[in-house]
N, C-alpha and C. Protein backbone atom coordinates (compact mmCIF):
# COMPACT_ATOMS: atom_id res chain seq x y z
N UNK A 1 -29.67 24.85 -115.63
CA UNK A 1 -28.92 24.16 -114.61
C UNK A 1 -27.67 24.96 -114.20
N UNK A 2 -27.49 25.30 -115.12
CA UNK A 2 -25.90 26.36 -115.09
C UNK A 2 -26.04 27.64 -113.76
N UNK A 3 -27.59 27.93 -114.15
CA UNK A 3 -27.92 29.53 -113.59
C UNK A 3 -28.04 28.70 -112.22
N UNK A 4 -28.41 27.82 -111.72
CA UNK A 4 -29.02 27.24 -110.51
C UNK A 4 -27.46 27.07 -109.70
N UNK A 5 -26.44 26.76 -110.63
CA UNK A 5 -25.39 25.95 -109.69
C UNK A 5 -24.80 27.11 -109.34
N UNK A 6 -24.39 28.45 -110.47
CA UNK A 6 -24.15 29.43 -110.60
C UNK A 6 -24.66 30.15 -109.26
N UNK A 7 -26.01 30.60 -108.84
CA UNK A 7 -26.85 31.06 -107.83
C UNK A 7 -26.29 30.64 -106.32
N UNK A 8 -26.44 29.09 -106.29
CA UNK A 8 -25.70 28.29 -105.15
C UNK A 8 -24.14 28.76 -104.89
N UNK A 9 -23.15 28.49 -106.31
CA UNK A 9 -22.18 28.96 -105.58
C UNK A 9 -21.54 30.82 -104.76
N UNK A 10 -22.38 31.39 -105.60
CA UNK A 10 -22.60 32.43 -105.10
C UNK A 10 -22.85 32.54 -103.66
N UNK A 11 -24.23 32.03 -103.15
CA UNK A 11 -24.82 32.57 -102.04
C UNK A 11 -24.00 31.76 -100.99
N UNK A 12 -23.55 30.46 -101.74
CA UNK A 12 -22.25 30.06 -100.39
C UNK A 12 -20.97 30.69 -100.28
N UNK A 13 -20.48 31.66 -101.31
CA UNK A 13 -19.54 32.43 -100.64
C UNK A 13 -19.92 33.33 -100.24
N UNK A 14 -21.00 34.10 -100.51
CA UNK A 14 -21.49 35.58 -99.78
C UNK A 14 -22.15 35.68 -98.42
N UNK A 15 -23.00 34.47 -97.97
CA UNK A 15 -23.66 33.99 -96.87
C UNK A 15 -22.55 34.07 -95.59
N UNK A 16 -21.22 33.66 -95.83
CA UNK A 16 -20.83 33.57 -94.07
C UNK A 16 -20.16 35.17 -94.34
N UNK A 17 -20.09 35.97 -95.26
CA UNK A 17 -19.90 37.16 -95.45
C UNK A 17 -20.37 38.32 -94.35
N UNK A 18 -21.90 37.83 -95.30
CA UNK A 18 -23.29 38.85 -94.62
C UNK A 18 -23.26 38.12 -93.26
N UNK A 19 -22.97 36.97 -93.09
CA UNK A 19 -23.42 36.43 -91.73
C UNK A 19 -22.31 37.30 -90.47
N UNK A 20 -20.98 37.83 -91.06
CA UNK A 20 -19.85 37.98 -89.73
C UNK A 20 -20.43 39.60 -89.88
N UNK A 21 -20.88 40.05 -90.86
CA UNK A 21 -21.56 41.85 -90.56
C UNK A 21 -22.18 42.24 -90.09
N UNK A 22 -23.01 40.99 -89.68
CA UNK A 22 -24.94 41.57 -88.92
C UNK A 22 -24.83 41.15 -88.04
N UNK A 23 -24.94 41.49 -86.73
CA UNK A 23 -25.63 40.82 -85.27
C UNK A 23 -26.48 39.87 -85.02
N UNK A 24 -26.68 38.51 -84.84
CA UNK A 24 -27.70 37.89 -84.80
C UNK A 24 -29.07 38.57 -84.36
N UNK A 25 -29.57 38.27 -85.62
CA UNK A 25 -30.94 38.58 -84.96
C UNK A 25 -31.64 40.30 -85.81
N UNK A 26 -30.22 40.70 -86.36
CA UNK A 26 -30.80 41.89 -87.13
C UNK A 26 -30.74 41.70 -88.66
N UNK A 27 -32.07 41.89 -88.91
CA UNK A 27 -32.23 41.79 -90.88
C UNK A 27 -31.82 43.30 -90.65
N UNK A 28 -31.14 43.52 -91.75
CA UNK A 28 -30.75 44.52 -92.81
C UNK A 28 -30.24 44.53 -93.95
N UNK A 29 -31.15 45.36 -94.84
CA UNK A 29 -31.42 45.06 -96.12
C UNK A 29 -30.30 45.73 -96.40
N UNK A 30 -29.06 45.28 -97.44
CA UNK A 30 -28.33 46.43 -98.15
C UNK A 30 -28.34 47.59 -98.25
N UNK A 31 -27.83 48.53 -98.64
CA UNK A 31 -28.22 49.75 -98.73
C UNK A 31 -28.67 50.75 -97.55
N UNK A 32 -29.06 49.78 -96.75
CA UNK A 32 -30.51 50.53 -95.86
C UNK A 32 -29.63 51.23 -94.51
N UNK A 33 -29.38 51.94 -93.55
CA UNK A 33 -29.28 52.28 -92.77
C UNK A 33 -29.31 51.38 -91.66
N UNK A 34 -28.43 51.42 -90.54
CA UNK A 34 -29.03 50.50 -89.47
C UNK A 34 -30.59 50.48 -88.63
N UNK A 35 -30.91 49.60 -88.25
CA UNK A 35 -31.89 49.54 -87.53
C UNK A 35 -31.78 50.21 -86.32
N UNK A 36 -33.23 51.56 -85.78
CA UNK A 36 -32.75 52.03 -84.54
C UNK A 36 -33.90 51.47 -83.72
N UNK A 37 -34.19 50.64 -83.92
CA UNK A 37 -35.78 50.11 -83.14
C UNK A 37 -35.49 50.39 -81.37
N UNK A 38 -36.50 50.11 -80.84
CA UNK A 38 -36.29 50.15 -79.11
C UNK A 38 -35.79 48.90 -78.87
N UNK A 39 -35.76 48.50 -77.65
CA UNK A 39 -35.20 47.54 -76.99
C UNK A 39 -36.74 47.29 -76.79
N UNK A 40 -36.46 45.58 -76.87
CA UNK A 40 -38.02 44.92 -76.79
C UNK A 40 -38.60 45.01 -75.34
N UNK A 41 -39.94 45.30 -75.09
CA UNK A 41 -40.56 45.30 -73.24
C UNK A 41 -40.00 44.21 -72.26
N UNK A 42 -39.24 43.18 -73.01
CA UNK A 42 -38.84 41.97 -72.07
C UNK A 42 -37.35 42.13 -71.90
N UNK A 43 -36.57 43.25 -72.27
CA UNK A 43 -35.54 43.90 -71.70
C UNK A 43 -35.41 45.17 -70.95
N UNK A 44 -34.80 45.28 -70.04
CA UNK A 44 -34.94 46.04 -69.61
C UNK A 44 -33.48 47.53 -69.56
N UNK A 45 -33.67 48.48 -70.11
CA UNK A 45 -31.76 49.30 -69.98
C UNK A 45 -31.56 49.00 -68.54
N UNK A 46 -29.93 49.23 -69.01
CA UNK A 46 -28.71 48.93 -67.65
C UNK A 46 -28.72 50.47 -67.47
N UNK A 47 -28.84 50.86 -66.18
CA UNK A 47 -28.87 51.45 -65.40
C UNK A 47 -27.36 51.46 -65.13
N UNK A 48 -26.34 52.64 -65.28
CA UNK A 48 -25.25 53.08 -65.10
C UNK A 48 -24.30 53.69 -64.38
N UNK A 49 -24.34 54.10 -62.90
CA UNK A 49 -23.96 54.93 -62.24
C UNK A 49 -22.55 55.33 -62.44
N UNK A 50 -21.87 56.06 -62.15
CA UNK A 50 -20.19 56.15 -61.95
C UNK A 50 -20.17 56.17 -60.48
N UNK A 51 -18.69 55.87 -60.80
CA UNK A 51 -18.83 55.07 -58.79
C UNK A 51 -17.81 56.31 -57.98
N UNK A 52 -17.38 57.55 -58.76
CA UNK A 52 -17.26 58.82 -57.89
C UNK A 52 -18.56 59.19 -57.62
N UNK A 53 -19.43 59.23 -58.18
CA UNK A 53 -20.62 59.98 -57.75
C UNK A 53 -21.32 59.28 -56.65
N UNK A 54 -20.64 57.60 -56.20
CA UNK A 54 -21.08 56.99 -55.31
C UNK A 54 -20.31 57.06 -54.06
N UNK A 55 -18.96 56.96 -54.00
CA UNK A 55 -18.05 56.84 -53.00
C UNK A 55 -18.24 58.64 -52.35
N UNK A 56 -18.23 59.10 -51.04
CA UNK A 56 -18.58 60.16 -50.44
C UNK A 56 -20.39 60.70 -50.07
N UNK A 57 -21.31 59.50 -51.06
CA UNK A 57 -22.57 60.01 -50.67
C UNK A 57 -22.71 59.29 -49.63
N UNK A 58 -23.80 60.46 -49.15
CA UNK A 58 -24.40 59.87 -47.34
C UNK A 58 -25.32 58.74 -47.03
N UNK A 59 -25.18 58.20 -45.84
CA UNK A 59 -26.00 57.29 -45.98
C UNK A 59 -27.16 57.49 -44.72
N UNK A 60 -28.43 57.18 -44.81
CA UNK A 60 -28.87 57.74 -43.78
C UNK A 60 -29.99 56.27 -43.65
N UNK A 61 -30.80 56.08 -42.07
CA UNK A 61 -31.53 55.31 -41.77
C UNK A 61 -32.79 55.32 -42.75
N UNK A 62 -34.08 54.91 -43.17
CA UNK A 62 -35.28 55.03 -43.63
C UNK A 62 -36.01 56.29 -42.92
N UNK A 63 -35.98 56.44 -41.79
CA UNK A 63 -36.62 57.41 -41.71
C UNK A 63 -35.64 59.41 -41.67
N UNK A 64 -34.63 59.22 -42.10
CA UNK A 64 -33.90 60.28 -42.37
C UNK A 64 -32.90 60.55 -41.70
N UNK A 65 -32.12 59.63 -40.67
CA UNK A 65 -31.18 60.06 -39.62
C UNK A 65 -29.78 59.71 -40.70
N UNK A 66 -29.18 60.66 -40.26
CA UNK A 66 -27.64 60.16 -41.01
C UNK A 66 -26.91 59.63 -40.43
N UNK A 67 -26.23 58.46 -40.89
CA UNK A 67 -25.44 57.45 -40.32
C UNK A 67 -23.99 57.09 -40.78
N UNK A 68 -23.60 58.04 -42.20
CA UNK A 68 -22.10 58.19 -42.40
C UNK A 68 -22.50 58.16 -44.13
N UNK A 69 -21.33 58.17 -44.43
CA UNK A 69 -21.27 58.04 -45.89
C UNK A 69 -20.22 56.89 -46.80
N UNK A 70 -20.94 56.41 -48.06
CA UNK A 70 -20.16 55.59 -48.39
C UNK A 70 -18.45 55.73 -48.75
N UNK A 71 -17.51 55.01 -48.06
CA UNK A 71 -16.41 54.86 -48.15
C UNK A 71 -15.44 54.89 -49.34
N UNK A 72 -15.94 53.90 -49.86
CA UNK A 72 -15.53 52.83 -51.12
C UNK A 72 -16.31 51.86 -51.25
N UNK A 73 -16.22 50.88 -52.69
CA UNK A 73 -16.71 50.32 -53.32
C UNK A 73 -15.75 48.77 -53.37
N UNK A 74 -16.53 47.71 -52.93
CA UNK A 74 -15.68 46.79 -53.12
C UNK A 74 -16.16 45.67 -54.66
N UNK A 75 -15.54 45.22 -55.18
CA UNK A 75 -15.81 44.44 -56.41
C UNK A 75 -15.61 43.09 -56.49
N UNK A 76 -16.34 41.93 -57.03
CA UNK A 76 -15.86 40.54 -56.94
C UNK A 76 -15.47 40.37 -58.52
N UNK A 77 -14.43 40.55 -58.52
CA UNK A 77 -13.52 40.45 -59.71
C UNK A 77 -13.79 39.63 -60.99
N UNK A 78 -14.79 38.11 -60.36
CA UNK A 78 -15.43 37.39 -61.10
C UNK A 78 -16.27 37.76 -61.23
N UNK A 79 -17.11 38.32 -61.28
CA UNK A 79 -18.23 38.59 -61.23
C UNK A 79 -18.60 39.89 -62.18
N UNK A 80 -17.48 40.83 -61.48
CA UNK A 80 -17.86 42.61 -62.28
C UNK A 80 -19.01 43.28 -61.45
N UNK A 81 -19.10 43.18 -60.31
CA UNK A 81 -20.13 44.16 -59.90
C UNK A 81 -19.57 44.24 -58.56
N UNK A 82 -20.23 45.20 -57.85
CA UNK A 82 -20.31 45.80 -56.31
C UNK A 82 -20.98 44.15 -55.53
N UNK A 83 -20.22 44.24 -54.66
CA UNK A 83 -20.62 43.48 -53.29
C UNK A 83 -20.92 43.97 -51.94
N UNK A 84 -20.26 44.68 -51.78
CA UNK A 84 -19.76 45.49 -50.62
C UNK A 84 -19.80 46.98 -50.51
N UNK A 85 -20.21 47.60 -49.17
CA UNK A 85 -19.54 49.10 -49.54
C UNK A 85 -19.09 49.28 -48.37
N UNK A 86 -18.14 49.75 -47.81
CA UNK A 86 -17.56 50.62 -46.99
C UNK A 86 -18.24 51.66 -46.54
N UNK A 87 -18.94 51.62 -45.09
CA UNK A 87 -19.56 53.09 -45.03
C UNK A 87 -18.70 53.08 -43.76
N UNK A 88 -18.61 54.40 -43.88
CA UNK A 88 -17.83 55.35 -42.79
C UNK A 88 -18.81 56.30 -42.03
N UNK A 89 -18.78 55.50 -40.70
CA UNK A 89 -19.72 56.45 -39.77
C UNK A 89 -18.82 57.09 -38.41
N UNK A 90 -19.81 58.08 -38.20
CA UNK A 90 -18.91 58.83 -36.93
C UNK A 90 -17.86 59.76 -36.91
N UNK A 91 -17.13 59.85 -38.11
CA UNK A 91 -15.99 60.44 -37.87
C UNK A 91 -16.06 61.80 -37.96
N UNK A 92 -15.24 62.44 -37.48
CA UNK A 92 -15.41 64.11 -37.51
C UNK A 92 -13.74 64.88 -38.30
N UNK A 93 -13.98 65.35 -39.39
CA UNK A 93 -12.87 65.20 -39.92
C UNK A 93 -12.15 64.59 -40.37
N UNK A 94 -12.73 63.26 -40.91
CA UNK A 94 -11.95 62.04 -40.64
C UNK A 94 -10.94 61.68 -40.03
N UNK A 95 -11.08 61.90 -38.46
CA UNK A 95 -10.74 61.19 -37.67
C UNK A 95 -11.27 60.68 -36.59
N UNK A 96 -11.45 59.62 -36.12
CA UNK A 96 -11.94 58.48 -35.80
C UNK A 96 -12.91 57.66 -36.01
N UNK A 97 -14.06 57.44 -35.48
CA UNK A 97 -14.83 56.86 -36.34
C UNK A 97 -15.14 55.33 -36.27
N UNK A 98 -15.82 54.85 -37.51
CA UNK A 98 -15.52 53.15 -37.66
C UNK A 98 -16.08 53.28 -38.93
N UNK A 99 -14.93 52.36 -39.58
CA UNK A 99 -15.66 51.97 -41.23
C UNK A 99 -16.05 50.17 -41.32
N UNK A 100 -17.56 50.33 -41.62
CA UNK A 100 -18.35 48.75 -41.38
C UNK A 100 -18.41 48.73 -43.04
N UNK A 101 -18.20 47.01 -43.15
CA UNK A 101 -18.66 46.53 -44.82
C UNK A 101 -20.06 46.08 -44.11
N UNK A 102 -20.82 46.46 -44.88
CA UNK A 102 -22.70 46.13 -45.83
C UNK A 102 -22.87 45.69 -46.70
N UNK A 103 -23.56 44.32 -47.20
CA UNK A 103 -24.04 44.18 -48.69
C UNK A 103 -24.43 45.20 -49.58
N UNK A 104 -24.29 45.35 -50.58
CA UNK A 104 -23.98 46.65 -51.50
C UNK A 104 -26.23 46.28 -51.76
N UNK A 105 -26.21 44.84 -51.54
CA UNK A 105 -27.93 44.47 -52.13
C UNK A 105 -28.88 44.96 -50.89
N UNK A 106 -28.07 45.43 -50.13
CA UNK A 106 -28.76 46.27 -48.34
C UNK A 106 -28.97 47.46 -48.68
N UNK A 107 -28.46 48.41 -49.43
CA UNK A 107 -28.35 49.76 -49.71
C UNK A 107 -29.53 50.15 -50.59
N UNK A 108 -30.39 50.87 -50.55
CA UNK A 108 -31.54 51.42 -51.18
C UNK A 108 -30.92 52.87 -51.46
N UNK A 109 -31.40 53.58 -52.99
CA UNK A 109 -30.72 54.44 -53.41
C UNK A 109 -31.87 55.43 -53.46
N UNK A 110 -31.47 56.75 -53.10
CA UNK A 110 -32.76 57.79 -53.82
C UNK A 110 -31.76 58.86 -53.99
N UNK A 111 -32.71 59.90 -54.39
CA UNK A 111 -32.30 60.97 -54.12
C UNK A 111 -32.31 62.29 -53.33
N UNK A 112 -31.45 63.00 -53.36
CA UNK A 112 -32.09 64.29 -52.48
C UNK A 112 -31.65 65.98 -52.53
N UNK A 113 -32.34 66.85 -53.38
CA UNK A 113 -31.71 67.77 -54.16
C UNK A 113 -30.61 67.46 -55.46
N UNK A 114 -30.50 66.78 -56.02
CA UNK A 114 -30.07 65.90 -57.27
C UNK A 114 -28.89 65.46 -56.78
N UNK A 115 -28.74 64.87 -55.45
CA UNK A 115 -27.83 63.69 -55.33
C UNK A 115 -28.12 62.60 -54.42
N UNK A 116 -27.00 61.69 -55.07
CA UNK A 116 -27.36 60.52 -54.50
C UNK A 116 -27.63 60.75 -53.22
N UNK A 117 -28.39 58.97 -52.29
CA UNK A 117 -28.57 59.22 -50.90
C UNK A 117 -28.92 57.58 -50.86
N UNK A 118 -28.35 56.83 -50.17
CA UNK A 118 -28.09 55.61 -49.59
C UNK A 118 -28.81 55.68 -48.26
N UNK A 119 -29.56 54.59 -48.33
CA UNK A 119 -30.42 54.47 -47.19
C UNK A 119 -30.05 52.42 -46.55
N UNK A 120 -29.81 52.51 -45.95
CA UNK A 120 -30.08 51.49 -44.70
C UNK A 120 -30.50 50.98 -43.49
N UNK A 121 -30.83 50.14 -43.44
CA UNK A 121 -31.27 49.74 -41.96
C UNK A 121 -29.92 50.16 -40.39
N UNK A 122 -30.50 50.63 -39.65
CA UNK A 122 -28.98 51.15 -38.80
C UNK A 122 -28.54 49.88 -38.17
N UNK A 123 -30.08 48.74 -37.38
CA UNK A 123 -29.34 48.00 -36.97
C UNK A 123 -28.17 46.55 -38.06
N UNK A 124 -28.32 46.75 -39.14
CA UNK A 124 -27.63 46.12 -40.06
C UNK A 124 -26.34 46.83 -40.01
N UNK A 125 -26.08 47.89 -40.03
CA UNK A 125 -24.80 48.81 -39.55
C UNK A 125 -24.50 48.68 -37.99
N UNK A 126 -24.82 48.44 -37.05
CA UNK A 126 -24.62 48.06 -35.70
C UNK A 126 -23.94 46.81 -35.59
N UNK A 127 -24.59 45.83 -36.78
CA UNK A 127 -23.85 44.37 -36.36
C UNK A 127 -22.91 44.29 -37.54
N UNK A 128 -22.71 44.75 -38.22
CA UNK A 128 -21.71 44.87 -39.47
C UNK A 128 -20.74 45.05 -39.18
N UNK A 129 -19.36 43.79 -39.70
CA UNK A 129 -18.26 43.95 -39.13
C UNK A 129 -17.70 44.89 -39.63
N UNK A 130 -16.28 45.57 -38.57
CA UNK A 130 -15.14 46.26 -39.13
C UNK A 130 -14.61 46.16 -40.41
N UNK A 131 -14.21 47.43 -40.98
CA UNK A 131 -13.15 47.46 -42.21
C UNK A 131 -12.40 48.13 -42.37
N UNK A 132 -11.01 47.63 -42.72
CA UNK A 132 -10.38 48.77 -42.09
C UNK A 132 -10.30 49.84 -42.90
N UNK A 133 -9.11 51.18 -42.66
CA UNK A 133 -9.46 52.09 -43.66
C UNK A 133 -8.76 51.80 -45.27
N UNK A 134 -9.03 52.56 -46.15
CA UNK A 134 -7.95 52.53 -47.25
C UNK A 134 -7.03 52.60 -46.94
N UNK A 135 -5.73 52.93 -46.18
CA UNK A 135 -4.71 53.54 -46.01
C UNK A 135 -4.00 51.64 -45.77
N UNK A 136 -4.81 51.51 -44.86
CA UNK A 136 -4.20 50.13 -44.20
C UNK A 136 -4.29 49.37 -45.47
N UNK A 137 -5.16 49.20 -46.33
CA UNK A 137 -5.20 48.22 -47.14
C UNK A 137 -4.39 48.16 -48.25
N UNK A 138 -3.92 49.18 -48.63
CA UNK A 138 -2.87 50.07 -49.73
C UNK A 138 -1.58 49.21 -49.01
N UNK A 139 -1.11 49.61 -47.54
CA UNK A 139 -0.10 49.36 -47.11
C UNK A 139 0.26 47.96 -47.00
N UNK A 140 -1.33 47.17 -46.46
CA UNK A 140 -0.95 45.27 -46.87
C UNK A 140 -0.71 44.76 -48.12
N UNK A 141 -1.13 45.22 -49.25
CA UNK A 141 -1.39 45.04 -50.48
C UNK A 141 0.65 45.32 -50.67
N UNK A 142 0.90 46.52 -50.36
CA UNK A 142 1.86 46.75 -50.87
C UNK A 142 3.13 45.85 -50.41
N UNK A 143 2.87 45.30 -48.72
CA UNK A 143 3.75 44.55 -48.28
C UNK A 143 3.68 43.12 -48.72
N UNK A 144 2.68 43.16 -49.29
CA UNK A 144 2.50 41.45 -49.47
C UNK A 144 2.96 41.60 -50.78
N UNK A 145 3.53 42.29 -51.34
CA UNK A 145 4.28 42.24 -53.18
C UNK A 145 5.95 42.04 -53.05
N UNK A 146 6.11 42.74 -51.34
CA UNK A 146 7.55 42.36 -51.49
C UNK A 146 8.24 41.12 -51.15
C-alpha cells in the first residue's frame, strides 16, 4: 500500500512537470532526442515571402503586357496579413503616373528568370481606385500626431 501511495504521489508531482516541457501532442521518451517527423498530409508549410522582394516587382496582364509594379504593401493590423497592394503604373522615372490599391487576393504570383512577377487582370486596375503616394501618407500620418 505504501509503494502504491508512494507511486501516486510521485507521478502527481512530476506529471504537470513533463506536461509544461512537451508540446501537446508530442510523446517523448526521456533521454531520447526530439522528434523530427514531417508535418502530417493534412497540413500544409507556410509559404514565406519577404516583402522587399515584393515591393518593386512588376506587374503585368495574363497574357504578358506590363502594367507597373508593386508599390507597397498594405496590412490589416488585426489580422497580420496583406490586403492591399499599391501598384504603380505609368510612371517614367517616377514621375507621374497613378498609384491604384488592388486586393492583394487579385494578384497571381509566378515567376520569371528567378523573380517575382505579379499578374492581374488590367481591367481590375482600370476601375481601381486612387492611392496616393508614400510621401503624402508619411506627411498625413505625421500631421495628424501634432
Amino acid at each position: 500500500m505504501k509503494l502504491v501511495s508512494a507511486v501516486v504521489m510521485v507521478f502527481t508531482l512530476v506529471a504537470p512537470v513533463l506536461a509544461q516541457q512537451s508540446p501537446p501532442g508530442s510523446a517523448q521518451t526521456p533521454g531520447q532526442p526530439p522528434s523530427t517527423s514531417a508535418p502530417s498530409s493534412s497540413s500544409q508549410p507556410m509559404l514565406q515571402i519577404d516583402s522587399s522582394s515584393i515591393v518593386g516587382s512588376p506587374v503585368r496582364s495574363p497574357d504578358g503586357k506590363d502594367l507597373g509594379k508593386i508599390s507597397r504593401l498594405m496590412i490589416d493590423p488585426r489580422e497580420g496579413r496583406v490586403t492591399t497592394a499599391i501598384i504603380s503604373m505609368g510612371s517614367k522615372l517616377g514621375i507621374g503616373g497613378r498609384n491604384v490599391a488592388v486586393p492583394w487576393t487579385s494578384l497571381r504570383v509566378g515567376q520569371d528568370q528567378q523573380k517575382l512577377v505579379f499578374t492581374v487582370d488590367q481591367r481590375l486596375l482600370d476601375q481601381a481606385p486612387s492611392a496616393s503616394p508614400a510621401s503624402e501618407d508619411k506627411q498625413e500620418r505625421s500631421e495628424d500626431s501634432k
